[in-house]
N, C-alpha and C. Protein backbone atom coordinates (compact mmCIF):
# COMPACT_ATOMS: atom_id res chain seq x y z
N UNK A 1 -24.73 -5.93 3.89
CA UNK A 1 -23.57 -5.64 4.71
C UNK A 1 -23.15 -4.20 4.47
N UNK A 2 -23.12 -3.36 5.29
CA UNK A 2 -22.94 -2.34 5.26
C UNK A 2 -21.03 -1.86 5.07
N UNK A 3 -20.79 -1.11 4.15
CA UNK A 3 -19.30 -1.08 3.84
C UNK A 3 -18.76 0.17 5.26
N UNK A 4 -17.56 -0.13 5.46
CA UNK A 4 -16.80 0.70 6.97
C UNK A 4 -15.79 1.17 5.60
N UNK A 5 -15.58 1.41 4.77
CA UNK A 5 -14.67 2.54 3.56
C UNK A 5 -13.47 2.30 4.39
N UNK A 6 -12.35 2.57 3.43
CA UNK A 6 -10.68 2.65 4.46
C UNK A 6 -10.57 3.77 5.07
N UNK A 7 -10.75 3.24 6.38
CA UNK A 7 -10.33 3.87 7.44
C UNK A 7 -8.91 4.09 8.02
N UNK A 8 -8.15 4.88 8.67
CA UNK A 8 -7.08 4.79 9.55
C UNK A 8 -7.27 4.45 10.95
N UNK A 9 -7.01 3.09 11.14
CA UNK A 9 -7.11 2.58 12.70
C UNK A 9 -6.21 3.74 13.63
N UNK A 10 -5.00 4.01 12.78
CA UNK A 10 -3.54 4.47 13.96
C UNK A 10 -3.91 5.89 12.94
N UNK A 11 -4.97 7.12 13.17
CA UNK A 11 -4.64 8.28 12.60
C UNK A 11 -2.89 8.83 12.50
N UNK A 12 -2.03 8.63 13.30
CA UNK A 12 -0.27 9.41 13.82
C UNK A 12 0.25 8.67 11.87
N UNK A 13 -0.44 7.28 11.65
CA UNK A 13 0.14 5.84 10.68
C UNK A 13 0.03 6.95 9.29
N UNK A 14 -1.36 7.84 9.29
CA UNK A 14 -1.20 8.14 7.88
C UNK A 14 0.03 8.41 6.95
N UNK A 15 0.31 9.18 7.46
CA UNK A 15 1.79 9.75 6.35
C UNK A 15 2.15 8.32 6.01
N UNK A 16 2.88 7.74 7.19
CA UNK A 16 3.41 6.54 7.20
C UNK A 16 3.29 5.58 5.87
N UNK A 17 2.00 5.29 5.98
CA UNK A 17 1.55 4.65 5.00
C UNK A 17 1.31 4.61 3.72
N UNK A 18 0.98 6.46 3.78
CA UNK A 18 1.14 6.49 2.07
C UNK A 18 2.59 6.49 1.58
N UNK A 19 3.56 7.17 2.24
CA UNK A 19 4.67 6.68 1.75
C UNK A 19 5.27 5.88 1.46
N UNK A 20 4.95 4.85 2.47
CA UNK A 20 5.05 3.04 2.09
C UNK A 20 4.12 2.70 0.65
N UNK A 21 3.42 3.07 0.38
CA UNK A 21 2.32 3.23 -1.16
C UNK A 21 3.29 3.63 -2.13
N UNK A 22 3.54 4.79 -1.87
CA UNK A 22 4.00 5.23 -3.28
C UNK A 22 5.45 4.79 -3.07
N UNK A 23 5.75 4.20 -2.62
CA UNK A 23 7.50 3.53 -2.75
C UNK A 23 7.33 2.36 -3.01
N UNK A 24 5.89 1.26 -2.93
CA UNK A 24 5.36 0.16 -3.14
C UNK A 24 5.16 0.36 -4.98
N UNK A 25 4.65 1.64 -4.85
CA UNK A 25 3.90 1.85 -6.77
C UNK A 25 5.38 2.30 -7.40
N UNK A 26 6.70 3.03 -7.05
CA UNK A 26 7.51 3.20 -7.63
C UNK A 26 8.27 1.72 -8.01
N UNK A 27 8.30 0.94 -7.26
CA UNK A 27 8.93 -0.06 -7.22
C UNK A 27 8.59 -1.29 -8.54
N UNK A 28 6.74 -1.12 -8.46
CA UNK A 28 6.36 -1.96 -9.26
C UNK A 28 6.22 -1.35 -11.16
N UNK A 29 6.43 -0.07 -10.96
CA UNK A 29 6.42 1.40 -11.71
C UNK A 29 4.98 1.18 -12.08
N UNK A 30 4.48 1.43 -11.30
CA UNK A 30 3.17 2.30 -11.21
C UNK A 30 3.14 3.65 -10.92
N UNK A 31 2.31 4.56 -11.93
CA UNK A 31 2.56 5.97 -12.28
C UNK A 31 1.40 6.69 -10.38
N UNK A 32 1.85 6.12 -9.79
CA UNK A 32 1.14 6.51 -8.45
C UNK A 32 1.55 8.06 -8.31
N UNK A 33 0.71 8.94 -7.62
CA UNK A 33 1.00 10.17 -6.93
C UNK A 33 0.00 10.68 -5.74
N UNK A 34 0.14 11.76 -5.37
CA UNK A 34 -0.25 12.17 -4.02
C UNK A 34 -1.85 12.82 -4.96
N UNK A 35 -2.56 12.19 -4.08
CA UNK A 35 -3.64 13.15 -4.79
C UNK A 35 -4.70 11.85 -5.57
N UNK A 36 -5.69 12.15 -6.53
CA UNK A 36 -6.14 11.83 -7.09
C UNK A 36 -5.63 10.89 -8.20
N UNK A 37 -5.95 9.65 -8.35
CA UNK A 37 -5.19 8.33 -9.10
C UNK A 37 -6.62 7.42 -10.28
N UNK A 38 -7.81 8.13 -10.25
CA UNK A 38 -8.52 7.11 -10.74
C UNK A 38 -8.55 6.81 -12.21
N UNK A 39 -7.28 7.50 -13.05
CA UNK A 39 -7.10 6.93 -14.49
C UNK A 39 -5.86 5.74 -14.12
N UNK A 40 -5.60 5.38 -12.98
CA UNK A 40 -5.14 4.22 -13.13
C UNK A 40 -5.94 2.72 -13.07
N UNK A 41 -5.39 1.67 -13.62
CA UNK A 41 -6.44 0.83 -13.86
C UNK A 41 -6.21 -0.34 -12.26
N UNK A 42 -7.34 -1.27 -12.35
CA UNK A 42 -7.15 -2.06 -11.54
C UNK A 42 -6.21 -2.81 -11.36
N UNK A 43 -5.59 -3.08 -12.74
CA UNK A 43 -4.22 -3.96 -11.97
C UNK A 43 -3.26 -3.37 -11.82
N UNK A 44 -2.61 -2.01 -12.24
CA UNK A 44 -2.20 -1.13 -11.91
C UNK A 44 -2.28 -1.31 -10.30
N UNK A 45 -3.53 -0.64 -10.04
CA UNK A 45 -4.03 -0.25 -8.01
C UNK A 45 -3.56 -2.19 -7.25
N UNK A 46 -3.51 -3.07 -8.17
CA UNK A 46 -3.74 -4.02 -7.48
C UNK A 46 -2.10 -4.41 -7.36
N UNK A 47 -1.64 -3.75 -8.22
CA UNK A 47 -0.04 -4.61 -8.11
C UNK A 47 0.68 -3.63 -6.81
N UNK A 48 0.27 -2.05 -6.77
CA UNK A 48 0.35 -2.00 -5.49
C UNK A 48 0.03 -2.10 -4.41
N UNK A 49 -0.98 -2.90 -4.00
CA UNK A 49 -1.26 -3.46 -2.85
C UNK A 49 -0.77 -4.43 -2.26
N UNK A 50 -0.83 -5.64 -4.00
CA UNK A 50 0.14 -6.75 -3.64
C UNK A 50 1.69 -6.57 -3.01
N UNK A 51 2.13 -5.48 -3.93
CA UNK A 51 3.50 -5.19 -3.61
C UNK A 51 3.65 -5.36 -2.06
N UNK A 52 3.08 -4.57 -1.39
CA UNK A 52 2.96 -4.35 0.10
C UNK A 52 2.50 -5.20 1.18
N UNK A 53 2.09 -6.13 0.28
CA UNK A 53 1.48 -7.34 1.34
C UNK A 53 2.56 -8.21 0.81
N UNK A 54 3.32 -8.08 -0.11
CA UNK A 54 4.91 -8.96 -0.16
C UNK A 54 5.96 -8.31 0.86
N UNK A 55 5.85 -6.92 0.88
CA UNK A 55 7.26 -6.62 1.77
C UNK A 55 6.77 -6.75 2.98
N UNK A 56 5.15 -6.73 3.51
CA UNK A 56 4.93 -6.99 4.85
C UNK A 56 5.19 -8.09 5.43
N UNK A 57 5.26 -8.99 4.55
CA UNK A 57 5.56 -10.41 5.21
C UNK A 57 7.19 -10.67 4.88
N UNK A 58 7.57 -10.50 4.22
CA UNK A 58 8.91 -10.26 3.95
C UNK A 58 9.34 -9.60 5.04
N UNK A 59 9.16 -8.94 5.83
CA UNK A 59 9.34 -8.09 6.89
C UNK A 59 9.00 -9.03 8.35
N UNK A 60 8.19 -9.39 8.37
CA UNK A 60 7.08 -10.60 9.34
C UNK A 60 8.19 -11.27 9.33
N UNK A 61 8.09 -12.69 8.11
CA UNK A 61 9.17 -13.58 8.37
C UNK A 61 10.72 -13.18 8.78
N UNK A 62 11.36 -12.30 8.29
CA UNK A 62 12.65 -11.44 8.30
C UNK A 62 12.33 -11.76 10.82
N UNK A 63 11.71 -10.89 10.93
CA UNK A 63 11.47 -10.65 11.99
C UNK A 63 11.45 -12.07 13.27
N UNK A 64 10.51 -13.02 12.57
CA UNK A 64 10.51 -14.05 13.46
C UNK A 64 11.42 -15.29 13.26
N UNK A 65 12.23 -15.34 12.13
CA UNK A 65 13.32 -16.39 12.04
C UNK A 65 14.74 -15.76 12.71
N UNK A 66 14.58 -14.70 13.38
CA UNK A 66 15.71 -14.29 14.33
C UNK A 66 15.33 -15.13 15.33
């Protein structure tokens, strides 16, 4: 299976998104910054991802129980 690497579907989304990142990694205090991150460890990188797939749905549900 050939890997497609992270891409930006919505190029305009970038900024967007990393800022949603590093307000995801401040939150969980993960030492995140702009730039190069690979002395952080995996669960480090993983608690901010999770983070963000909590406020996305947090956001989702928020949205459709109106």
């Amino acid at each position: 299976m050939a890997s497609r690497g992270n891409r930006v579907l919505v190029p305009e989304a970038k900024e967007a998104l990393n800022k949603f990142k590093l307000e995801a990694a401040h939150e969980v205090g993960t030492p995140l910054s702009e730039g190069y991150n690979g002395d952080l460890t995996s669960k480090q990188n993983g608690s901010v991802g999770g983070q963000m797939v909590k406020k996305m749905v947090q956001d989702y549900e928020s949205k459709i129980s109106k």
